[in-house]
C-alpha atoms as a PDB file:
ATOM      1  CA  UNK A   1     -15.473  -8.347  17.360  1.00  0.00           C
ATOM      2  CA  UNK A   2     -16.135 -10.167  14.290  1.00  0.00           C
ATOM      3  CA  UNK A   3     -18.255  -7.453  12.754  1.00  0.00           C
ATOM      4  CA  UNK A   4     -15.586  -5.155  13.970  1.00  0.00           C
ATOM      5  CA  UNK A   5     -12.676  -7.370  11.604  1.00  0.00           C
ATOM      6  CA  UNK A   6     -15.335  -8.237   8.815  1.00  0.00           C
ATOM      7  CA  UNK A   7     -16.166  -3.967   8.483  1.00  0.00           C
ATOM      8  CA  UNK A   8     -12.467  -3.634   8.529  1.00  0.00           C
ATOM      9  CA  UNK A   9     -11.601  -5.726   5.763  1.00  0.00           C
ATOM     10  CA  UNK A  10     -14.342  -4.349   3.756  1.00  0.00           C
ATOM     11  CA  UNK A  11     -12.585  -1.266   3.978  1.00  0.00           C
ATOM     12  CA  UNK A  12      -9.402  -2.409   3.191  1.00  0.00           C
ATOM     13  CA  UNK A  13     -10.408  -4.146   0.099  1.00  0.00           C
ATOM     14  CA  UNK A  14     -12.040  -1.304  -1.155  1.00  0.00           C
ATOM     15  CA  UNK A  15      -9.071   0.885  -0.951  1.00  0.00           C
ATOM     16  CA  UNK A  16      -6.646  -2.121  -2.010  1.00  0.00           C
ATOM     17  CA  UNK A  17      -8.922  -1.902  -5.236  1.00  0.00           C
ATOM     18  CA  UNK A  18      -9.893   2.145  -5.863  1.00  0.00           C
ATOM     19  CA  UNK A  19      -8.613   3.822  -8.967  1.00  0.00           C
ATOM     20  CA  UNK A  20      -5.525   5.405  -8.753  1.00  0.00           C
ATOM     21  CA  UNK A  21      -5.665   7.200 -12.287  1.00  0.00           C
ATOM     22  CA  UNK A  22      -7.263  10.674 -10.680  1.00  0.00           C
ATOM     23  CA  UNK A  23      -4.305  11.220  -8.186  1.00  0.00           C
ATOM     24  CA  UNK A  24      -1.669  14.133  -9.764  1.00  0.00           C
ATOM     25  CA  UNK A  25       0.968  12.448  -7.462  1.00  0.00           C
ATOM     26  CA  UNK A  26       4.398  14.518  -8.028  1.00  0.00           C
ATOM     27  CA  UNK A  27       6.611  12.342  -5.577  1.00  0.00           C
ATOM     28  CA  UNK A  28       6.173   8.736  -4.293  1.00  0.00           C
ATOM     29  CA  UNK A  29       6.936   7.887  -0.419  1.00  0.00           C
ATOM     30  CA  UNK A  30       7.488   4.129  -0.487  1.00  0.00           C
ATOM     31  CA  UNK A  31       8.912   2.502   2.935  1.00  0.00           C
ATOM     32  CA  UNK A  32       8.125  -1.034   4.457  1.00  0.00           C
ATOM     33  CA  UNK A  33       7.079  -0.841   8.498  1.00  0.00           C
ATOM     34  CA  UNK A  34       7.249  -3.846  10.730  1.00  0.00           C
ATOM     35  CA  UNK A  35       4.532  -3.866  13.349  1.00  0.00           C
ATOM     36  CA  UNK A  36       4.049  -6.663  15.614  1.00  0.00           C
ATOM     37  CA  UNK A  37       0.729  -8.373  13.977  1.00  0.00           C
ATOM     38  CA  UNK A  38       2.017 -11.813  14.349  1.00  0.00           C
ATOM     39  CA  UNK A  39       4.701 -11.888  16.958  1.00  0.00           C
ATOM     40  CA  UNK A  40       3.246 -15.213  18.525  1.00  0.00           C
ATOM     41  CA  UNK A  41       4.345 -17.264  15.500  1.00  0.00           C
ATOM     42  CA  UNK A  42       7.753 -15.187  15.111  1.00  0.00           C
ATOM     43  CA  UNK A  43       7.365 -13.964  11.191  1.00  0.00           C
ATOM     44  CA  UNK A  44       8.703 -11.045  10.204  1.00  0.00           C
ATOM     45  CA  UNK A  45       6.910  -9.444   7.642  1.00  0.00           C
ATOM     46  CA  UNK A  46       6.789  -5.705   6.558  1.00  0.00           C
ATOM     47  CA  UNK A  47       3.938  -3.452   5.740  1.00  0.00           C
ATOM     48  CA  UNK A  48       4.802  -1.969   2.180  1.00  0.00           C
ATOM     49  CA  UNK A  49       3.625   1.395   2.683  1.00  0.00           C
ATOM     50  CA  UNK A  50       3.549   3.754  -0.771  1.00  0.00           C
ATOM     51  CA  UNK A  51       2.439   7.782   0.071  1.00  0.00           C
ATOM     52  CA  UNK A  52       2.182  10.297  -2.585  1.00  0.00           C
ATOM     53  CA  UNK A  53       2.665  13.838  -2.567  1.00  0.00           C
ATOM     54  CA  UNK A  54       0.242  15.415  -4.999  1.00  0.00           C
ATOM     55  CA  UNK A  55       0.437  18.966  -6.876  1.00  0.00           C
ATOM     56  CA  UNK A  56      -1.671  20.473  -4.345  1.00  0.00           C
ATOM     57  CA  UNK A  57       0.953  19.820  -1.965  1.00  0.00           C
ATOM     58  CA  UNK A  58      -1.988  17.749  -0.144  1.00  0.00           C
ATOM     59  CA  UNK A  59      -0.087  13.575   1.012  1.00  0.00           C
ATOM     60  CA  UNK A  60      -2.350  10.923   0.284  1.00  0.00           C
ATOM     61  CA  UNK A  61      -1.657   7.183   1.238  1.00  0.00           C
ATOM     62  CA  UNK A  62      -1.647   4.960  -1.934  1.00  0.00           C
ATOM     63  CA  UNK A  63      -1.232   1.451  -1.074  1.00  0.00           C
ATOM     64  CA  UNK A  64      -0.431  -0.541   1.652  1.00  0.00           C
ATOM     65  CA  UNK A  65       0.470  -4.652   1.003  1.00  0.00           C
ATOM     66  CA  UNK A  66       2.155  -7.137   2.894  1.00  0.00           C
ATOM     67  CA  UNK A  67       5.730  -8.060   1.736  1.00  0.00           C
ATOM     68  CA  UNK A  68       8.056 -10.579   3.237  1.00  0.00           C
ATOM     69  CA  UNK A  69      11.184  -8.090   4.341  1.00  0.00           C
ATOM     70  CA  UNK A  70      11.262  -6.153   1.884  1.00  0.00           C
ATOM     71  CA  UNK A  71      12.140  -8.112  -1.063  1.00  0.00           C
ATOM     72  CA  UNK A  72      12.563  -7.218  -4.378  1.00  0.00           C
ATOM     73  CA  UNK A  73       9.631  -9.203  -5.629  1.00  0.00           C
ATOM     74  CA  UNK A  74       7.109  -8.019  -3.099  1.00  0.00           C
ATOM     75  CA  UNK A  75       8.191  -4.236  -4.088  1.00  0.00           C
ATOM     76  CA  UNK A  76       7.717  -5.586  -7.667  1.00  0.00           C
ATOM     77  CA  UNK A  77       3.990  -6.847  -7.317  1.00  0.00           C
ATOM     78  CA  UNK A  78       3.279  -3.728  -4.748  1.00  0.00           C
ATOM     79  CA  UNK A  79       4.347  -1.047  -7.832  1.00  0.00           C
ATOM     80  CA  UNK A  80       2.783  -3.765 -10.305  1.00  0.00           C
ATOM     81  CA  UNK A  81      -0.868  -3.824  -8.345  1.00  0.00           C
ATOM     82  CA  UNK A  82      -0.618   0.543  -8.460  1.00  0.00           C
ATOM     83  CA  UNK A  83       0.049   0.452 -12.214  1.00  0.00           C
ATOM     84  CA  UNK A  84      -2.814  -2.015 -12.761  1.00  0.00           C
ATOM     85  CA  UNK A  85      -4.938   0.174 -10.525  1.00  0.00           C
ATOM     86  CA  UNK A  86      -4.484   3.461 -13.040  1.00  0.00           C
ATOM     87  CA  UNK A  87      -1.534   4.944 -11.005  1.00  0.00           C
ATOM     88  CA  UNK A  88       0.824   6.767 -14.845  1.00  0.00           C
ATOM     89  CA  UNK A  89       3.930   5.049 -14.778  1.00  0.00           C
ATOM     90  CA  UNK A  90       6.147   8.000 -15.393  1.00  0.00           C
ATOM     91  CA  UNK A  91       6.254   8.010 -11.733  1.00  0.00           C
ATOM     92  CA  UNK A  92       8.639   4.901 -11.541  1.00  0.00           C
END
């Protein structure tokens, strides 16, 4: 199971950390989704989800982070991290 988790993560620091720049993203999805990772200790915290559409018409997932419900300043750092990452800010 370990190997399982460690392979995981691998993956999902590699796509935390890909270059955004070549995406021709014409719309952004953003939403938060609450899933039940950590229901024994009772937090509530949202998956910040961002989709884009691009001019192809093709919807690719952009980011994902972990935000505590919602707030403004997790929104703030998730739109920060896809500006740092190349995303053109003429989206926002």
């Amino acid at each position: 199971m370990s190997r399982v988790t460690e392979a995981l993560w691998e993956e999902y620091e590699a796509f935390s950390e890909r270059d955004l720049s070549g995406f021709d993203v014409v719309y952004l999805f953003c939403d938060g989704i609450y899933e039940s990772l950590r229901q024994q200790a009772q937090m509530n915290e949202a998956i910040l989800v961002t989709w884009g559409i691009l001019s192809d018409g093709r919807k690719v997932l952009i980011h994902m982070s972990l935000g505590n419900k919602e707030s403004r300043e997790d929104w703030l750092e998730h739109m920060r991290d896809m500006v740092r990452r190349g995303l053109p800010t003429r989206y926002y």
